[in-house]
C-alpha atoms as a PDB file:
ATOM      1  CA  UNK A   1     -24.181  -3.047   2.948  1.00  0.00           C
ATOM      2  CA  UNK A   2     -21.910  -5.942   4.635  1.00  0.00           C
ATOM      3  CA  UNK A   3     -18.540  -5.894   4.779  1.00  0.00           C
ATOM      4  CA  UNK A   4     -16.220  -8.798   6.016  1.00  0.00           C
ATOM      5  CA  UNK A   5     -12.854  -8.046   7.351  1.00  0.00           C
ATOM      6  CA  UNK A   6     -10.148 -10.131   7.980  1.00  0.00           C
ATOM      7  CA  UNK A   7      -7.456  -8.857   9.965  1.00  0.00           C
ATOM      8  CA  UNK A   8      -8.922  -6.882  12.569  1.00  0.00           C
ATOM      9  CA  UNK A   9      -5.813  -4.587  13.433  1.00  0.00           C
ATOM     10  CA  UNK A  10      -4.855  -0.999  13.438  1.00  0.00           C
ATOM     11  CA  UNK A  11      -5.127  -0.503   9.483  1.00  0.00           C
ATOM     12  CA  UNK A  12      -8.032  -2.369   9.734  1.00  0.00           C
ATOM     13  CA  UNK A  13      -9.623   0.126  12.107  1.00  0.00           C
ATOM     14  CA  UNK A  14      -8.626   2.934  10.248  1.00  0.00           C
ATOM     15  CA  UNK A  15     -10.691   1.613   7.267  1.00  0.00           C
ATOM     16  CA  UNK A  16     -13.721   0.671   9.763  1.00  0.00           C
ATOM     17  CA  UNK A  17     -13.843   5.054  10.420  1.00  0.00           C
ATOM     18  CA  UNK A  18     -13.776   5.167   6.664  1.00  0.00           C
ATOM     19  CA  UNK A  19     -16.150   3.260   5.853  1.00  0.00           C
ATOM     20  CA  UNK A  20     -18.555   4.237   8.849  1.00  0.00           C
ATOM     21  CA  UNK A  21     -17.946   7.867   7.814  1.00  0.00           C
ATOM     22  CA  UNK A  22     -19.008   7.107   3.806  1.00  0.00           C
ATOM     23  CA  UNK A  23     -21.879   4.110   4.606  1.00  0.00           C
ATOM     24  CA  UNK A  24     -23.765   5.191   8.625  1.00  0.00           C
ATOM     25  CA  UNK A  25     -25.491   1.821   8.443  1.00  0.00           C
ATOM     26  CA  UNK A  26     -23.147  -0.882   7.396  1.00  0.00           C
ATOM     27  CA  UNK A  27     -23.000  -4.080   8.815  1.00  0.00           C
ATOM     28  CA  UNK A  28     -19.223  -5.251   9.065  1.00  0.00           C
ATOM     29  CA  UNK A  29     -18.112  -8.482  10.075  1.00  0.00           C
ATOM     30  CA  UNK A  30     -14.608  -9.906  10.861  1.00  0.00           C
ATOM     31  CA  UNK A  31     -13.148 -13.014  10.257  1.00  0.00           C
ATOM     32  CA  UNK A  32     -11.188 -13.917  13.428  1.00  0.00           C
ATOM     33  CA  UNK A  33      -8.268 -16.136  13.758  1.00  0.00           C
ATOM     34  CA  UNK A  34      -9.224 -17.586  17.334  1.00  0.00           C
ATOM     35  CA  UNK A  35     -12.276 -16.526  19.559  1.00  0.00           C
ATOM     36  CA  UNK A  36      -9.826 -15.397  22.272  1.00  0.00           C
ATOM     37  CA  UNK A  37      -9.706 -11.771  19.861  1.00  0.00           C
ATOM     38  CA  UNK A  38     -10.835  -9.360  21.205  1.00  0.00           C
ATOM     39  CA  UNK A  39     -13.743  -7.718  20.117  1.00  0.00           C
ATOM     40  CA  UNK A  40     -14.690  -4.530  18.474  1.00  0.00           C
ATOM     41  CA  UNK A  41     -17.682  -2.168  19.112  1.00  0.00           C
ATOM     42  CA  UNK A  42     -19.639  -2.622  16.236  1.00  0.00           C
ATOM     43  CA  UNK A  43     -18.599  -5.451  14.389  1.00  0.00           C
ATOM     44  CA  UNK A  44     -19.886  -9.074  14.539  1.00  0.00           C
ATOM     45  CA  UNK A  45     -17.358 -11.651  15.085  1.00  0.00           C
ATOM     46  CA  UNK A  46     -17.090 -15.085  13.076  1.00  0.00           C
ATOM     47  CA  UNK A  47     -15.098 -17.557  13.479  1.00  0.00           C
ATOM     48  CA  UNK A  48     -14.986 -20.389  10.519  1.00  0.00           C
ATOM     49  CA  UNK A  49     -15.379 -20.204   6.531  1.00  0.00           C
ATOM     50  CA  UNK A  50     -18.699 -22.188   7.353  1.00  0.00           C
ATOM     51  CA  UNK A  51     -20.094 -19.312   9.465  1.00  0.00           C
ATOM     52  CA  UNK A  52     -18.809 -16.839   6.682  1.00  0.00           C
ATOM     53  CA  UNK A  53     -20.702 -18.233   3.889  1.00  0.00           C
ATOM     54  CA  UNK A  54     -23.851 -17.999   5.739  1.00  0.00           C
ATOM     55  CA  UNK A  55     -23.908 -14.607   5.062  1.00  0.00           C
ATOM     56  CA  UNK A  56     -24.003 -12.530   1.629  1.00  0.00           C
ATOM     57  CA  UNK A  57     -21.151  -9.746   1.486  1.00  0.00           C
ATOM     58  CA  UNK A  58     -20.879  -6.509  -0.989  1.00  0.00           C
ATOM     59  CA  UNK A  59     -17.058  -7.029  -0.497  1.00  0.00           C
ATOM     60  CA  UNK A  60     -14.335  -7.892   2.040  1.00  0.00           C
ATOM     61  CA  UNK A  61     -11.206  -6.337   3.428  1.00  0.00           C
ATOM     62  CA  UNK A  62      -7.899  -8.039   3.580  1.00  0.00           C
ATOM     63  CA  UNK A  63      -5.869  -6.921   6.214  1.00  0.00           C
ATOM     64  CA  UNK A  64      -4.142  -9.352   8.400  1.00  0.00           C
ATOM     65  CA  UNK A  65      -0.398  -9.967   8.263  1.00  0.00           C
ATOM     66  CA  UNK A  66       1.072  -9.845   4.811  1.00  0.00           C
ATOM     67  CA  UNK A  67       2.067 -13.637   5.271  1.00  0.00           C
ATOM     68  CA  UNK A  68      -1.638 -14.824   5.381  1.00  0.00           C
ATOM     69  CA  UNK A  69      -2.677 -12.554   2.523  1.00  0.00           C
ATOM     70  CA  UNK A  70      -2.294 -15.209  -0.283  1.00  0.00           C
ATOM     71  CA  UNK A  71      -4.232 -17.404   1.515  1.00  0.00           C
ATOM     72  CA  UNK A  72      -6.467 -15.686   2.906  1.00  0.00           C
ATOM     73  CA  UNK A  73      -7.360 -14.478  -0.793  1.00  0.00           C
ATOM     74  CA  UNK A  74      -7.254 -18.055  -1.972  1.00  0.00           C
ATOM     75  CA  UNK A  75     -10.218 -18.061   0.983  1.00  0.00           C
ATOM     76  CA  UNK A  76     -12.081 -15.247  -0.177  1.00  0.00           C
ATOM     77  CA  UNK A  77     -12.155 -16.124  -3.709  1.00  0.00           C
ATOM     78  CA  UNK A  78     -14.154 -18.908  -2.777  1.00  0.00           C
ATOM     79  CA  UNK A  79     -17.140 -16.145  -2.422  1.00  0.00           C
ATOM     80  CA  UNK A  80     -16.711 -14.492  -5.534  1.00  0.00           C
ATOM     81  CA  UNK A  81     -17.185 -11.254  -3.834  1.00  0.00           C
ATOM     82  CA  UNK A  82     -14.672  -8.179  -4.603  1.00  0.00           C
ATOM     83  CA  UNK A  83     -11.646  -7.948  -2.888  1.00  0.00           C
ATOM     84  CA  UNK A  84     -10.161  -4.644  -0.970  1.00  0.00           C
ATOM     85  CA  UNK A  85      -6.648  -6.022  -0.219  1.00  0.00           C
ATOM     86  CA  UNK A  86      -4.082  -3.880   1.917  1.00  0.00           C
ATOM     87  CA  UNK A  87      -0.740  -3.380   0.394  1.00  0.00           C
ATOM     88  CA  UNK A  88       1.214  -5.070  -0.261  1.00  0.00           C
ATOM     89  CA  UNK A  89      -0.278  -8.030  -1.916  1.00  0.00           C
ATOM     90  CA  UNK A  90       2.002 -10.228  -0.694  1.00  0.00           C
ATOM     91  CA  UNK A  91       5.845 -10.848   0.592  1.00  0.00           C
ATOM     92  CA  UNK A  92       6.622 -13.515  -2.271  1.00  0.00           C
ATOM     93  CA  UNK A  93       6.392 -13.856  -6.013  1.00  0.00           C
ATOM     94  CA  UNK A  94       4.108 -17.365  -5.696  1.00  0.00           C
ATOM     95  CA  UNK A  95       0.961 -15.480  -5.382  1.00  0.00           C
ATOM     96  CA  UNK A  96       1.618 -15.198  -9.094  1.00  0.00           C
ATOM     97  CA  UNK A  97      -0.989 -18.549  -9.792  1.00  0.00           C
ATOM     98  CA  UNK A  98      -3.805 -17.280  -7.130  1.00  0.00           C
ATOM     99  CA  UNK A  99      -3.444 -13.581  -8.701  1.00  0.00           C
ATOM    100  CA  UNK A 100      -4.073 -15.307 -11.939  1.00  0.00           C
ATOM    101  CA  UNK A 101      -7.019 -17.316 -10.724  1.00  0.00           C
ATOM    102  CA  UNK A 102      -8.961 -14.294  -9.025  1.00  0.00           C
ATOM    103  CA  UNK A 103      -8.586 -12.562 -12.554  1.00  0.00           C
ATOM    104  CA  UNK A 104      -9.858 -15.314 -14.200  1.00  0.00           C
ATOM    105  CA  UNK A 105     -12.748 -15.089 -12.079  1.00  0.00           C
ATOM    106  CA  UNK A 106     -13.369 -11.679 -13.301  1.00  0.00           C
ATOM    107  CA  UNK A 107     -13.350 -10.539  -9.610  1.00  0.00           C
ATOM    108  CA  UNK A 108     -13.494  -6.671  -8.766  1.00  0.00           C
ATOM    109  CA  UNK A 109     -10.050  -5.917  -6.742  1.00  0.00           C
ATOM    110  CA  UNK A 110      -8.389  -3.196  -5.452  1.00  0.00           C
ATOM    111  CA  UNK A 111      -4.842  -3.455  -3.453  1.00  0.00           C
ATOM    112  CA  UNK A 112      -4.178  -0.349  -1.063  1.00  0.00           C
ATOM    113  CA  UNK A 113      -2.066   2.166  -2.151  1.00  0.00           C
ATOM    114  CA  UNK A 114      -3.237   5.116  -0.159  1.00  0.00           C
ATOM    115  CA  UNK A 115      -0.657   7.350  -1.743  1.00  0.00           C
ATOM    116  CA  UNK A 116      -1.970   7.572  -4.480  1.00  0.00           C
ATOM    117  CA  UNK A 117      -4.584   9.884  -3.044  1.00  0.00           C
ATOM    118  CA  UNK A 118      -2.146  12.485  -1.778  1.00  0.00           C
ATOM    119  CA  UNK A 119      -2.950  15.585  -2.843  1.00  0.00           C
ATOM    120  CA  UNK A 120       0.925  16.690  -3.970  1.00  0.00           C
ATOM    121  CA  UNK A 121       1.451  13.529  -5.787  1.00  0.00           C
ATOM    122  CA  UNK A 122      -1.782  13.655  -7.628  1.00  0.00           C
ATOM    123  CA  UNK A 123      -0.748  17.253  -8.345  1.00  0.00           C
ATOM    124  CA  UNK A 124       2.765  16.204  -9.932  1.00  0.00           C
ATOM    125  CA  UNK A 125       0.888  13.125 -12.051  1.00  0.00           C
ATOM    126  CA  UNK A 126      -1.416  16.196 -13.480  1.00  0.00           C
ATOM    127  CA  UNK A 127       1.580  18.962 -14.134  1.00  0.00           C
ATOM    128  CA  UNK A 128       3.686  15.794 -15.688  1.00  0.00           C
ATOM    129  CA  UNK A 129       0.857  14.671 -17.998  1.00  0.00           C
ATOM    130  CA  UNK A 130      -0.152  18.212 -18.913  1.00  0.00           C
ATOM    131  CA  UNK A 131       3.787  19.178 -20.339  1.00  0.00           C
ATOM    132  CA  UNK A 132       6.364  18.489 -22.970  1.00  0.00           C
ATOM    133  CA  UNK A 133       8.736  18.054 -19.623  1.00  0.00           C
ATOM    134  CA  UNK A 134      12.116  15.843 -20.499  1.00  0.00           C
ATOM    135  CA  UNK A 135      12.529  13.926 -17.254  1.00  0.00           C
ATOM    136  CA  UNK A 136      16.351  13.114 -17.252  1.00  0.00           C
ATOM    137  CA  UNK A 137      16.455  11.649 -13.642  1.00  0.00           C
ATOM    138  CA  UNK A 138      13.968  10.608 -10.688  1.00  0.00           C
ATOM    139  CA  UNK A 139      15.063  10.656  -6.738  1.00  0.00           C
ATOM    140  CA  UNK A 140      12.854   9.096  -4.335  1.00  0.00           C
ATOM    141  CA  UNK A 141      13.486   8.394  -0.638  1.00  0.00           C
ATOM    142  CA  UNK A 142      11.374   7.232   2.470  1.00  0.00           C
ATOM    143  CA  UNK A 143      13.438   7.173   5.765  1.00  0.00           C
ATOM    144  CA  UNK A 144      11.877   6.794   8.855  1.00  0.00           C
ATOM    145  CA  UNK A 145      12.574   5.409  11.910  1.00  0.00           C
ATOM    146  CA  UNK A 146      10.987   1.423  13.422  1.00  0.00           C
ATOM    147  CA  UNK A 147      10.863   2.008  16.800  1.00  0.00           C
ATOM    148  CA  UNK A 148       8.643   5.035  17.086  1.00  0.00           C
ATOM    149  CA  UNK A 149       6.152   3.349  14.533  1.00  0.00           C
ATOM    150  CA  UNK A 150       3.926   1.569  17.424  1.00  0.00           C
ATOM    151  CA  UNK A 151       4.657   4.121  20.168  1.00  0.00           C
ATOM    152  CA  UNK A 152       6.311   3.960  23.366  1.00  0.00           C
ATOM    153  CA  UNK A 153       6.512   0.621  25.349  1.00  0.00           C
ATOM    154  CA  UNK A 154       5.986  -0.956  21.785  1.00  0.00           C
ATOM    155  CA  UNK A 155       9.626  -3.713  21.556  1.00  0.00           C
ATOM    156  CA  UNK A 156       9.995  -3.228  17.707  1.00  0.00           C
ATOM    157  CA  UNK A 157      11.977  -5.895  17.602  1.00  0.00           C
ATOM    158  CA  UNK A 158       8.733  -7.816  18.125  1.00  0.00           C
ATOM    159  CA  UNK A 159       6.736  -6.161  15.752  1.00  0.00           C
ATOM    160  CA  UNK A 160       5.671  -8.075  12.057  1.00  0.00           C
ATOM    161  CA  UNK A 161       7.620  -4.912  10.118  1.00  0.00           C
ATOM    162  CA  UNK A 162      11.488  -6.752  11.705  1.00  0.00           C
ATOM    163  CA  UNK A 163      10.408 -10.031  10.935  1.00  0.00           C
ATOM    164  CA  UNK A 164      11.037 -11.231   7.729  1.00  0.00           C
ATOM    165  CA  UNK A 165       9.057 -14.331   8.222  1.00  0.00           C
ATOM    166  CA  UNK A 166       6.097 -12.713   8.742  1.00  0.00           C
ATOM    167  CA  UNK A 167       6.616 -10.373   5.453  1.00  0.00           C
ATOM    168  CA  UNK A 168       8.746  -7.892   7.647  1.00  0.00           C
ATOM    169  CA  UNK A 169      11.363  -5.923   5.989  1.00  0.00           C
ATOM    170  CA  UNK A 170      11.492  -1.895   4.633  1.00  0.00           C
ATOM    171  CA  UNK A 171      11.325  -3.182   1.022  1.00  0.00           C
ATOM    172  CA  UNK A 172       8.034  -4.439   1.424  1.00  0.00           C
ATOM    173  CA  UNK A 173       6.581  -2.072   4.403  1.00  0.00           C
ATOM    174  CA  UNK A 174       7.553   0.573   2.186  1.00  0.00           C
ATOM    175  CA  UNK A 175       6.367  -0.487  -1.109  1.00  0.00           C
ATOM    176  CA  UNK A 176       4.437   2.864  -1.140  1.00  0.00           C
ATOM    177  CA  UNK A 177       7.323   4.352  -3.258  1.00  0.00           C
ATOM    178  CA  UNK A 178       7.761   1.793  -5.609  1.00  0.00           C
ATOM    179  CA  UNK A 179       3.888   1.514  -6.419  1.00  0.00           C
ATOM    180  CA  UNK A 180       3.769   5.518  -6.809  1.00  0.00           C
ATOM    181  CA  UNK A 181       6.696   5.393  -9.016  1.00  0.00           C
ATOM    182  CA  UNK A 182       4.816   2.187 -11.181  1.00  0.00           C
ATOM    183  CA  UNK A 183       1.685   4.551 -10.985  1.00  0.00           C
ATOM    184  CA  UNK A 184       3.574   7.648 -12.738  1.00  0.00           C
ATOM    185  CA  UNK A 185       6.282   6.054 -14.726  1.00  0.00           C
ATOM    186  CA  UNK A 186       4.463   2.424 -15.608  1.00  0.00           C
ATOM    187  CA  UNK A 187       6.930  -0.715 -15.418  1.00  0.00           C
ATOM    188  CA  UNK A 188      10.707  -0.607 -16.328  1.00  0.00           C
ATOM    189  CA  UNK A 189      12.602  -2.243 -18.244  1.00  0.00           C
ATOM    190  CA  UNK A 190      15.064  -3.454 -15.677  1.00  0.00           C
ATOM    191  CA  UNK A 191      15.477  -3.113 -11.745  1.00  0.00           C
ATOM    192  CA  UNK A 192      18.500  -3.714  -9.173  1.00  0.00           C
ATOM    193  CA  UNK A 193      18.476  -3.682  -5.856  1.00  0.00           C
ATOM    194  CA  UNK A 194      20.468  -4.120  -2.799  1.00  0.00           C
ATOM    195  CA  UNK A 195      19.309  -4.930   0.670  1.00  0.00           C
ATOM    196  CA  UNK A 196      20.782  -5.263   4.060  1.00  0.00           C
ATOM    197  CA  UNK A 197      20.147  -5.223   7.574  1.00  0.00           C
ATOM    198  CA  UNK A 198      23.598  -3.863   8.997  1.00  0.00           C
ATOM    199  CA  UNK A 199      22.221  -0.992  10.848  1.00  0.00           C
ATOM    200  CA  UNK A 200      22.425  -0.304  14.638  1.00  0.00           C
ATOM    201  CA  UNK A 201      18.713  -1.362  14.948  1.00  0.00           C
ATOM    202  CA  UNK A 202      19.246  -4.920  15.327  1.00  0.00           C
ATOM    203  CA  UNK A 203      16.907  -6.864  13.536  1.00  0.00           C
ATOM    204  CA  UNK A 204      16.770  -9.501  11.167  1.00  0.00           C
ATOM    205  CA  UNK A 205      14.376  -7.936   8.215  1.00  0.00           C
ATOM    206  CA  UNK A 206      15.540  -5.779   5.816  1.00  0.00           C
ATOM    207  CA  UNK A 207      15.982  -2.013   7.507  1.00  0.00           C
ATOM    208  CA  UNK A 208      17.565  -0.413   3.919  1.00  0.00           C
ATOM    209  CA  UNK A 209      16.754  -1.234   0.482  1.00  0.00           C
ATOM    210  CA  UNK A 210      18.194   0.394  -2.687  1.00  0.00           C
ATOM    211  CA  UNK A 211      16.242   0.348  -6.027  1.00  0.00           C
ATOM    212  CA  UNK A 212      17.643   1.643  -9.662  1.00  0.00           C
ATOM    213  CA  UNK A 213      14.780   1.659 -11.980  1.00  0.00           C
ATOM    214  CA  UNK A 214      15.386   1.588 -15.725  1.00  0.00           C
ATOM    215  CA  UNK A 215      13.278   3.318 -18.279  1.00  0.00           C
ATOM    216  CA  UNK A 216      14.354   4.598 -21.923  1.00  0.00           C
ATOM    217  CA  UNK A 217      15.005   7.922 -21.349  1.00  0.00           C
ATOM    218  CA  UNK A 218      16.176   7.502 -17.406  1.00  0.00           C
ATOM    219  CA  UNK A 219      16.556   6.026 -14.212  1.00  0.00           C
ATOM    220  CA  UNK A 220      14.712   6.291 -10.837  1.00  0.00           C
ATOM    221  CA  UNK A 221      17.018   6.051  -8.023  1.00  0.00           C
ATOM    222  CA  UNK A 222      14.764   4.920  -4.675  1.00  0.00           C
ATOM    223  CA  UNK A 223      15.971   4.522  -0.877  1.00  0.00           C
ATOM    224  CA  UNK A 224      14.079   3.259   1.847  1.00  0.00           C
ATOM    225  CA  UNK A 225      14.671   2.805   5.303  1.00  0.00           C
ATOM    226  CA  UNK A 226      14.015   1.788   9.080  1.00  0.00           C
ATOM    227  CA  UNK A 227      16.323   3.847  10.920  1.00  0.00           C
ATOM    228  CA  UNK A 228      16.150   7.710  10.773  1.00  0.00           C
ATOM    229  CA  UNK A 229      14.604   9.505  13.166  1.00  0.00           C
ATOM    230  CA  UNK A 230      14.176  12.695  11.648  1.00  0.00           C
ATOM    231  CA  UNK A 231      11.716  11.357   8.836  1.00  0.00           C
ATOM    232  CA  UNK A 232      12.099  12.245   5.211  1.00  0.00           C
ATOM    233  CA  UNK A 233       9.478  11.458   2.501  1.00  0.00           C
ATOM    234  CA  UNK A 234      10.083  13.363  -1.021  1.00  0.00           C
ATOM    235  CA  UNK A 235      10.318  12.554  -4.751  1.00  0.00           C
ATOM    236  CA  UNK A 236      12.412  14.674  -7.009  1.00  0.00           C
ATOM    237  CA  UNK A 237      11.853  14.694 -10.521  1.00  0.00           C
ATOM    238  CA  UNK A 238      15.163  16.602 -12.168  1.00  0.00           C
ATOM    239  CA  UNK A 239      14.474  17.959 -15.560  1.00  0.00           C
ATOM    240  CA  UNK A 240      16.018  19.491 -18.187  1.00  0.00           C
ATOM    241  CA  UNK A 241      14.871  23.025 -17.608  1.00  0.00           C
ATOM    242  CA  UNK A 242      13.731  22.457 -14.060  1.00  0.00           C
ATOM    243  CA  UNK A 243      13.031  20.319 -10.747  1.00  0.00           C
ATOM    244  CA  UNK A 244      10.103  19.140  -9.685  1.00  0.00           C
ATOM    245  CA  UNK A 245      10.278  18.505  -5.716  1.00  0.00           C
ATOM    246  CA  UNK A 246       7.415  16.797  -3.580  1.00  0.00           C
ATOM    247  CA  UNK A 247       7.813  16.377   0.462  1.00  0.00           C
ATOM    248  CA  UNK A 248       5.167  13.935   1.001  1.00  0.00           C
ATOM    249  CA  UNK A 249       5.217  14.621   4.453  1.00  0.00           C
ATOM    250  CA  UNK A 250       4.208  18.298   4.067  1.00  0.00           C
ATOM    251  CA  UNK A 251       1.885  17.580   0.864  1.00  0.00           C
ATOM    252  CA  UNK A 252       3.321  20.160  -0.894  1.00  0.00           C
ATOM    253  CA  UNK A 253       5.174  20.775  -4.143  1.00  0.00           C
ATOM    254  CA  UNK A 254       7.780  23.137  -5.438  1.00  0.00           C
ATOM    255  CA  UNK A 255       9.167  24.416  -8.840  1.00  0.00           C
ATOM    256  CA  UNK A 256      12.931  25.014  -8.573  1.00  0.00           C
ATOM    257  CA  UNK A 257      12.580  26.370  -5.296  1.00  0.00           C
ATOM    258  CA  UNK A 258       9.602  27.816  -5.050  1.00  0.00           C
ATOM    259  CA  UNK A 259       6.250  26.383  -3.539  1.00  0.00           C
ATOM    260  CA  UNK A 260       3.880  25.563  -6.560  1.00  0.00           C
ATOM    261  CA  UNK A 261       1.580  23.690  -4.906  1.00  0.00           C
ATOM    262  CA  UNK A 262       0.411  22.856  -0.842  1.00  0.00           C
ATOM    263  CA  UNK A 263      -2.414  21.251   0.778  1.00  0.00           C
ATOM    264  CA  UNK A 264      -3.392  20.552   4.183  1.00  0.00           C
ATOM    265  CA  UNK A 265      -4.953  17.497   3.648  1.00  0.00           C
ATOM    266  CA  UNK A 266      -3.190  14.657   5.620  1.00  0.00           C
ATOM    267  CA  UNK A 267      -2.493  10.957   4.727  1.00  0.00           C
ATOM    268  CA  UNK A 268      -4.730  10.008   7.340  1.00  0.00           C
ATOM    269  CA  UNK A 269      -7.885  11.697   4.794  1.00  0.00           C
ATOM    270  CA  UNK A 270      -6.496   9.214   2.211  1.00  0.00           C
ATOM    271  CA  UNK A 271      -7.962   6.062   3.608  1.00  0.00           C
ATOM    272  CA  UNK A 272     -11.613   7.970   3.029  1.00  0.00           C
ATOM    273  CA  UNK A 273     -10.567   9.163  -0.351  1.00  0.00           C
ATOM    274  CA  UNK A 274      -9.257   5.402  -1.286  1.00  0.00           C
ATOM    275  CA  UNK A 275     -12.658   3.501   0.725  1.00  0.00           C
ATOM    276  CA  UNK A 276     -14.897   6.576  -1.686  1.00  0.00           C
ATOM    277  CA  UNK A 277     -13.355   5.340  -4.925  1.00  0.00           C
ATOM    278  CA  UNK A 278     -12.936   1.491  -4.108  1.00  0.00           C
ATOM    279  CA  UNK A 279     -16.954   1.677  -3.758  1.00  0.00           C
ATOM    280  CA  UNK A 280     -17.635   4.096  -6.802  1.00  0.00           C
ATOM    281  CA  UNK A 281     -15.784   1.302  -9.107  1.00  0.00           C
ATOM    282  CA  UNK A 282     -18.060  -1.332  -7.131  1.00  0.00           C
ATOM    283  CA  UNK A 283     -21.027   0.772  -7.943  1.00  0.00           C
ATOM    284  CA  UNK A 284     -20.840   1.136 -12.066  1.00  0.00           C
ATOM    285  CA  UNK A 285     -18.889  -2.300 -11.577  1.00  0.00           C
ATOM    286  CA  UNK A 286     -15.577  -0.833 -13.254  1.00  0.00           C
ATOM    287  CA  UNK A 287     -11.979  -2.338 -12.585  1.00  0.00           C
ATOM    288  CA  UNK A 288      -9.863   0.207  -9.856  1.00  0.00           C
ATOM    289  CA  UNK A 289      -6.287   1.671 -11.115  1.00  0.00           C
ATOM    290  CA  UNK A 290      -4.717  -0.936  -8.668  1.00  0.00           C
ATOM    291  CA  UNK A 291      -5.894  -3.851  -9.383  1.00  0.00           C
ATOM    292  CA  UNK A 292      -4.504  -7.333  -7.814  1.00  0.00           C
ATOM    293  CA  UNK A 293      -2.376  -7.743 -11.277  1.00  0.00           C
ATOM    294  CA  UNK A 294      -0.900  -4.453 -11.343  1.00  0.00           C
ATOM    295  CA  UNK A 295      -0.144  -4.861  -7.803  1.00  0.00           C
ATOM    296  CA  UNK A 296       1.637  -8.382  -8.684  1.00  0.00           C
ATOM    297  CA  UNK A 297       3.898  -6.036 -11.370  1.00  0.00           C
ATOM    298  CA  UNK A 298       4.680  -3.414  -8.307  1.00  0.00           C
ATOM    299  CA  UNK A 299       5.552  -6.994  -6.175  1.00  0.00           C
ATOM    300  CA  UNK A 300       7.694  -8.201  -9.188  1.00  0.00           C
ATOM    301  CA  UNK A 301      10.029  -4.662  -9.052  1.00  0.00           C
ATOM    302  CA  UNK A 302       9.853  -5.062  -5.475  1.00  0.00           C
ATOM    303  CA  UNK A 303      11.215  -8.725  -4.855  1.00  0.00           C
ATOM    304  CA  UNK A 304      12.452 -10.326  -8.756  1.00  0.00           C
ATOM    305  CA  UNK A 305      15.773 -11.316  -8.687  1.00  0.00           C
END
């Protein structure tokens, strides 16, 4: 099997053990922006589209900076090869006409969503499916806090995620929760948001975003942000006879109090879980539950005004 990758950074490596772990003898290949990179053990460095097409790929992996992605798909849809696209798919809405050209193309794609993998959420998506529950209200928050994201000695002010040109900004690094929320509720009817970047971290992207989701029968309120440092992941799903809460962080899930489900698998085991199914649908040559059009409907919640 060969693999290209483009965007040879940390997500990227974390895919690289993935895919090392689920195929020993793959060949993967990067696609590098200059040839002052540096290299990786293991993978073969190219440096031009001409040197690309010299070569036959099963698929490649788009993960560079969320402001190259439409172009860099525009790129790779040149190959006709299926696409494995980090989230998100992109930081505007005018990906809409290259998102309409891959599908025309009938290629395979499959944008990141890791989540979706968890063990607690895919526990709730089973228990919701499986019951007459009436949902009357949805809660979801992510709060976390920038500067401990690269580690110490890391300026986060520096970093792509408080950058807005670069596609920084919590609405989009956290798009997570609004893809999960797509993934158990589908698309609503309405959305309004609010954004700012007033908080004491100083930067220019968006560090808090504030979603209302509208669906027939209720709402989904979701709040993300940059700058709390004791992190909080949950979803709560309030009921009429009961509440459904899910720490994300903990991967577990309780019943009106009490612990219904837990796991000890950690997001990290995701990216495996993901990289297994991306190359089962490549296998028996079936679309993926993510593909670049729904993604494109989780970007459209995310950004529409």
């Amino acid at each position: 099997m060969n693999v290209l990758i483009v965007g040879l950074g940390s997500i990227a490596r974390k895919h690289i053990a993935a895919l090392r772990s689920l195929e020993p003898e793959v060949q993967i290949y990067a696609l590098r922006s200059t040839r002052f990179s540096n290299s990786v053990d293991g993978v073969t460095d190219l440096f031009s589209m001409k040197e690309v097409e010299e070569y036959s790929f099963d698929f490649a992996i788009i993960s560079n900076p969320t402001s190259e992605h439409q172009k860099t798909i525009q790129q790779m849809g040149v190959l006709n090869i299926p696409l494995f696209i980090e989230k998100p798919l992109s930081h505007q809405l005018d990906v809409k006409e290259t998102v309409v050209e891959i599908e025309r193309k009938n290629v395979l794609t499959y944008v990141a969503c890791n989540l979706r993998f968890l063990d607690a959420l895919l526990f709730t998506k089973q228990y919701i499916a499986g019951s007459s529950l009436r949902i009357n209200e949805i809660n979801v928050y992510c709060g976390s806090y920038l500067p401990s994201w690269r580690g110490e000695g890391v300026d986060y002010t520096m970093n792509y995620s408080a950058i807005p040109e670069l596609g920084g900004g919590v609405h989009i690094d956290l798009i997570h929760e609004i893809d999960y929320i797509y993934w158990l509720c589908g698309t609503p009817s309405y959305t309004q948001r609010i954004f700012s970047c007033s908080s004491s971290l100083g930067i220019k992207s968006y560090d808090y975003a504030n979603y209302c989701l509208c669906y027939d029968d209720y709402h989904v309120s979701i709040i993300l942000n940059y700058y709390r440092r004791d992190a909080r992941r949950s979803l709560e799903i309030v009921c009429e006879g009961e509440t459904i809460y899910v720490d994300l962080l903990e991967n577990c899930v309780s019943i009106d109090g009490e612990i219904a489900f837990r796991s000890s698998q950690r997001i990290a085991d995701t990216y495996q879980l993901q990289l297994a199914y991306f190359l089962d649908c490549l296998r028996v040559g079936k679309p993926t539950f993510n593909t670049i059009t729904d993604a494109y409907n989780v970007l459209q919640i995310c950004l529409e005004s």
